[in-house]
PDB file of N, CA and C in Angstrom:
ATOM      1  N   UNK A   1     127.768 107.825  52.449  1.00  0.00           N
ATOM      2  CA  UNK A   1     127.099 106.755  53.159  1.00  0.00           C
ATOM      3  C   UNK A   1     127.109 105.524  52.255  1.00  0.00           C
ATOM      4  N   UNK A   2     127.672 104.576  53.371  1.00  0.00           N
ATOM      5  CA  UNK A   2     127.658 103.432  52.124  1.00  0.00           C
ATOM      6  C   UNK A   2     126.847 102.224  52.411  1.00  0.00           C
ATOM      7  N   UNK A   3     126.685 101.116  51.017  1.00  0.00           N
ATOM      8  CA  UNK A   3     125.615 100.058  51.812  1.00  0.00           C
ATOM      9  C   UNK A   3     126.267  99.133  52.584  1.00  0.00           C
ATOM     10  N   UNK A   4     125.134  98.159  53.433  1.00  0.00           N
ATOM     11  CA  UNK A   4     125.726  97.574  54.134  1.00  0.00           C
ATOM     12  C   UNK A   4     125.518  96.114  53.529  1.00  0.00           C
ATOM     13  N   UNK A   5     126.032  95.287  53.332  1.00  0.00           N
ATOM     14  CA  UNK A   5     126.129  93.895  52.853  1.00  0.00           C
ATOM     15  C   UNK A   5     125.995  92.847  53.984  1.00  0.00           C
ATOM     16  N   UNK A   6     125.485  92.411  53.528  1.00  0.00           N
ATOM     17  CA  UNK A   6     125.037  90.676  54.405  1.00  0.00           C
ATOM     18  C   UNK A   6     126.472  90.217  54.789  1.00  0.00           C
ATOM     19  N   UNK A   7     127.159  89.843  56.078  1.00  0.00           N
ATOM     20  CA  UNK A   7     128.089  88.734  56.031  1.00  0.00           C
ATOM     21  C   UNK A   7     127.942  87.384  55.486  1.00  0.00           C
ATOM     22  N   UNK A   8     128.913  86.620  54.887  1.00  0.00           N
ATOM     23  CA  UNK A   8     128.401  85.692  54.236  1.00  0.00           C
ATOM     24  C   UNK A   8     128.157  84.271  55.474  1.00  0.00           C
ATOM     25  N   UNK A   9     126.738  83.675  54.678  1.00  0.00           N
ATOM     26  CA  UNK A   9     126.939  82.772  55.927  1.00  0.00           C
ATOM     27  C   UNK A   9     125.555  83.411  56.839  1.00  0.00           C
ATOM     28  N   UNK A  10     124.980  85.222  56.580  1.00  0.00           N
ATOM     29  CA  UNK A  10     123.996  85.524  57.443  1.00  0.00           C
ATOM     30  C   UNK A  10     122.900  85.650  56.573  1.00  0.00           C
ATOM     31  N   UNK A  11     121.806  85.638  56.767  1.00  0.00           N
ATOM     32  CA  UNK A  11     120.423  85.928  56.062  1.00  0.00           C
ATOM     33  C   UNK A  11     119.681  87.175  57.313  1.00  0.00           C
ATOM     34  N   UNK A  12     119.958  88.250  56.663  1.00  0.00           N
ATOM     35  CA  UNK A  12     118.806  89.361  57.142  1.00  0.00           C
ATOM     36  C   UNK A  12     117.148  89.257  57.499  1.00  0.00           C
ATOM     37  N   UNK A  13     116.839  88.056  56.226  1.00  0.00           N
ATOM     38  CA  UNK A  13     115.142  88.236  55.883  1.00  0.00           C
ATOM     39  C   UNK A  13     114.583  87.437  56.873  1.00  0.00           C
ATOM     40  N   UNK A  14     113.266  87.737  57.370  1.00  0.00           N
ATOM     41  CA  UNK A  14     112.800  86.780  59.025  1.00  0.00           C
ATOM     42  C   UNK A  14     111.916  86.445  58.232  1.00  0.00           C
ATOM     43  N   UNK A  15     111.618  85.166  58.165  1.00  0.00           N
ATOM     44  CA  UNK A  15     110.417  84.687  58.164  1.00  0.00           C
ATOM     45  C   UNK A  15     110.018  83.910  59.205  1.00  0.00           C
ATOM     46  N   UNK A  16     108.378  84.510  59.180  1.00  0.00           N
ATOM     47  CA  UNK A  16     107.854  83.545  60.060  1.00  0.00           C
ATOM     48  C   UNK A  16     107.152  82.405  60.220  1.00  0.00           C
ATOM     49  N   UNK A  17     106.946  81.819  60.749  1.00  0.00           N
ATOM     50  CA  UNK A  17     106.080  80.261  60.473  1.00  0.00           C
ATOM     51  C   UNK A  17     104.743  80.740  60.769  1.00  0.00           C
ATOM     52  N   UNK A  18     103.788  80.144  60.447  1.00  0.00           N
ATOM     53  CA  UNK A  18     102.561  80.700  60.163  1.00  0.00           C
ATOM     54  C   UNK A  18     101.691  80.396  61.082  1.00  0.00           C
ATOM     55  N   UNK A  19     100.206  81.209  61.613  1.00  0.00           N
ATOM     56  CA  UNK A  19     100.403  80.397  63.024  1.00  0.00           C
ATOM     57  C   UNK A  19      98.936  79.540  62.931  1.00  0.00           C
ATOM     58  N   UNK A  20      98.705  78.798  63.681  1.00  0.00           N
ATOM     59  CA  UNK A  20      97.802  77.326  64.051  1.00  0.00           C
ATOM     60  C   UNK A  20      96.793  77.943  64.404  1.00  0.00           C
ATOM     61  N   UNK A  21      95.853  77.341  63.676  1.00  0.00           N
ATOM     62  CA  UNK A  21      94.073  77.608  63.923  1.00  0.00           C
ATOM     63  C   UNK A  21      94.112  78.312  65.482  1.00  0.00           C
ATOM     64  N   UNK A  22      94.825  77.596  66.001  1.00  0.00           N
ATOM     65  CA  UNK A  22      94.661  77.692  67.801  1.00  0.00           C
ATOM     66  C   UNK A  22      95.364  79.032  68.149  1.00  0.00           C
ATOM     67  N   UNK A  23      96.095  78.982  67.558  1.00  0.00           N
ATOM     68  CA  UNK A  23      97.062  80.553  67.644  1.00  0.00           C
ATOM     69  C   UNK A  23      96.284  81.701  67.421  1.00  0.00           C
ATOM     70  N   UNK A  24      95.679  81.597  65.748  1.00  0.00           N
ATOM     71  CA  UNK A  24      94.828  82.586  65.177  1.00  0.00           C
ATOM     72  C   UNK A  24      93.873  83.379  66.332  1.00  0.00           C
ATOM     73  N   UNK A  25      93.190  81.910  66.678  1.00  0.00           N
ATOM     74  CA  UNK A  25      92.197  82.349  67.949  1.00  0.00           C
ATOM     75  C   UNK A  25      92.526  83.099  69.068  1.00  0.00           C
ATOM     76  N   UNK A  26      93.427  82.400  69.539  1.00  0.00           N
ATOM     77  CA  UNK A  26      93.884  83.182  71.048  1.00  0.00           C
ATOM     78  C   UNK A  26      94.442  84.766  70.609  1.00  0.00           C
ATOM     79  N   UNK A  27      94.765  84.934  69.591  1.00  0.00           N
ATOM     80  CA  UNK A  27      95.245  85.792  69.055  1.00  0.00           C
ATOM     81  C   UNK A  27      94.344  86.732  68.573  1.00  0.00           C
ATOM     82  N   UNK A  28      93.337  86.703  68.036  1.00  0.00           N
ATOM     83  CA  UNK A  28      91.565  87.448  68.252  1.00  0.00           C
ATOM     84  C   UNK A  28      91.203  87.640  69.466  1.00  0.00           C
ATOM     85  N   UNK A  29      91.115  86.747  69.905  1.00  0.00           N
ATOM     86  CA  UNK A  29      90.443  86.870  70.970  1.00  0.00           C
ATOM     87  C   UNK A  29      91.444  88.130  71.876  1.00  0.00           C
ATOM     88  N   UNK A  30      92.424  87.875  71.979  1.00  0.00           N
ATOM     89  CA  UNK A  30      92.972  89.211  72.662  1.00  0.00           C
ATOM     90  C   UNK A  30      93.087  90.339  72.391  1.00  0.00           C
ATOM     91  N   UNK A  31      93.443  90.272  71.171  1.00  0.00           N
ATOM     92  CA  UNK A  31      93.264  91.661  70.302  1.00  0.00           C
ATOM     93  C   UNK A  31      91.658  92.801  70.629  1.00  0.00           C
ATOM     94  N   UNK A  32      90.182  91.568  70.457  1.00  0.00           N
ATOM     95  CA  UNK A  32      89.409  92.105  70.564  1.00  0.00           C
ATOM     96  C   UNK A  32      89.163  92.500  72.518  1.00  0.00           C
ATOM     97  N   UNK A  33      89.857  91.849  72.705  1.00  0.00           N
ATOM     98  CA  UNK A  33      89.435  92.154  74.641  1.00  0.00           C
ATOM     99  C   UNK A  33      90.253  93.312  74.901  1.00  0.00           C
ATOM    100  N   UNK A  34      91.810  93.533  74.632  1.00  0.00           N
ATOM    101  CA  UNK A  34      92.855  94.724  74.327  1.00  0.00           C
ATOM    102  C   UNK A  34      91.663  95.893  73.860  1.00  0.00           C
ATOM    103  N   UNK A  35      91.150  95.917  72.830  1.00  0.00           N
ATOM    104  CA  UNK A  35      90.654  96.954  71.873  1.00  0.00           C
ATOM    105  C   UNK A  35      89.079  97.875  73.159  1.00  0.00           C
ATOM    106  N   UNK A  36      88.272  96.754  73.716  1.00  0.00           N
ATOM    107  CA  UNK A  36      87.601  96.905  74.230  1.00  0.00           C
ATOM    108  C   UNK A  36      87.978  97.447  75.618  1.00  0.00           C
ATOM    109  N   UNK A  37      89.325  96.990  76.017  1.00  0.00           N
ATOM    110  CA  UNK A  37      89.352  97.764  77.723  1.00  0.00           C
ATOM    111  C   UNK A  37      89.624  99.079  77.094  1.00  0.00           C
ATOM    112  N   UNK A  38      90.685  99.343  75.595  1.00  0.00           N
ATOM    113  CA  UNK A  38      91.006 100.846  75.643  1.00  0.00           C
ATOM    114  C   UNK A  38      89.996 101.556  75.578  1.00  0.00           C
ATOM    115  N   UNK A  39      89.204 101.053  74.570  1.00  0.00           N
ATOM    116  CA  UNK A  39      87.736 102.065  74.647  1.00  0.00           C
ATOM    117  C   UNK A  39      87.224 101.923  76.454  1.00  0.00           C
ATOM    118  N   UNK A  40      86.912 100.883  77.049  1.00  0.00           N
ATOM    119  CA  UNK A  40      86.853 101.756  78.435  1.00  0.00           C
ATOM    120  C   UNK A  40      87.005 102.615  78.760  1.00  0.00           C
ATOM    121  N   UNK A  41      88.858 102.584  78.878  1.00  0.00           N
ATOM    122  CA  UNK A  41      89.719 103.805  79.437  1.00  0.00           C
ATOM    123  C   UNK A  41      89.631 104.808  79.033  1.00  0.00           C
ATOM    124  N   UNK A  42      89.441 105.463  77.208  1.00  0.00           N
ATOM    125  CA  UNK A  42      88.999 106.477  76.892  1.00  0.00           C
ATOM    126  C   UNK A  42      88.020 107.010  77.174  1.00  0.00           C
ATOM    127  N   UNK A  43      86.738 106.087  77.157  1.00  0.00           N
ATOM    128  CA  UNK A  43      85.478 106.396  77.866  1.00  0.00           C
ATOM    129  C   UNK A  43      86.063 107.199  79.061  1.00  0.00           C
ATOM    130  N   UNK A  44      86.060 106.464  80.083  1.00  0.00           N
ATOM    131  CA  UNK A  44      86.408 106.961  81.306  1.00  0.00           C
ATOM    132  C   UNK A  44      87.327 107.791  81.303  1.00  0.00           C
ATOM    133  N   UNK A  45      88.475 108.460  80.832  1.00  0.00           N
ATOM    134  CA  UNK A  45      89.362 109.377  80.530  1.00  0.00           C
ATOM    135  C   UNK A  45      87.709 110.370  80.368  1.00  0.00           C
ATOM    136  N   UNK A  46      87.483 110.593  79.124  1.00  0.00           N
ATOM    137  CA  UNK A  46      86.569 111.633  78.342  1.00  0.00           C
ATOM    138  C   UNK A  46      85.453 112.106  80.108  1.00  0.00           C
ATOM    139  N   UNK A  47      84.505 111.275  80.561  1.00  0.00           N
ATOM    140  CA  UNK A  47      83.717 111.554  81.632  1.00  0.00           C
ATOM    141  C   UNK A  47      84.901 112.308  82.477  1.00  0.00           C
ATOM    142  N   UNK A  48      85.874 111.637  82.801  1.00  0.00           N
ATOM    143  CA  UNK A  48      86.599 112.324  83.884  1.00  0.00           C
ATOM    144  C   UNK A  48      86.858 113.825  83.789  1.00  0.00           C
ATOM    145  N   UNK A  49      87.438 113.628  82.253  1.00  0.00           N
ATOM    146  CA  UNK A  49      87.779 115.325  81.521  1.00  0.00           C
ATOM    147  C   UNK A  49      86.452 116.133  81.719  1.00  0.00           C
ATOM    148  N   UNK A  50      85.271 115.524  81.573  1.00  0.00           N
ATOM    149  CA  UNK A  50      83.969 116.323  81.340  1.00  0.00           C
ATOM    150  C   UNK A  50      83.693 116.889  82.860  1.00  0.00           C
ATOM    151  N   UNK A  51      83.719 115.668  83.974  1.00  0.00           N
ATOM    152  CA  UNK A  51      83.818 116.483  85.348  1.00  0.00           C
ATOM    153  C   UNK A  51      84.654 117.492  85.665  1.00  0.00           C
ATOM    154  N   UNK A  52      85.914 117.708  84.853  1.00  0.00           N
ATOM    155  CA  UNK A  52      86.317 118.850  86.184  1.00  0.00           C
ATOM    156  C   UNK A  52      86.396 120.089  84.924  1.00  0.00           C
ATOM    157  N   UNK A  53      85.886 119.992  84.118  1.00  0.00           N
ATOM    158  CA  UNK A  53      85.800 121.020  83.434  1.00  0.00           C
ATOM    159  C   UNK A  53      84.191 122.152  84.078  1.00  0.00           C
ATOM    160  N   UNK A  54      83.665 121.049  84.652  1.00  0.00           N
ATOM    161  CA  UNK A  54      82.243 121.603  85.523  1.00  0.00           C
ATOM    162  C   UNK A  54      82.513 122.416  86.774  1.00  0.00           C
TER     163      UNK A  54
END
């Protein structure tokens, strides 16, 4: 197995640009609303599991 080398002329490494106060936010803010429906759904998964085990 051999390595693989950059063509010349390509750069592999990504950088990214960094993101804007405004970004940061919207970007919390979804994360924490995402995080909160899953716990819903598990909630509600777990009750559901608990009913038909009755």
């Amino acid at each position: 197995m051999g390595l693989i080398k950059e063509p010349k002329g390509v750069d592999f490494i990504i950088k990214s640009e960094p993101l804007t106060k405004e970004q940061e936010a919207k970007l919390s803010e979804f994360i924490a609303k995402r995080k909160q429906e899953i716990a819903e759904m598990k909630k509600k998964n777990r009750a559901a599991k608990a009913s038909n085990k009755s």
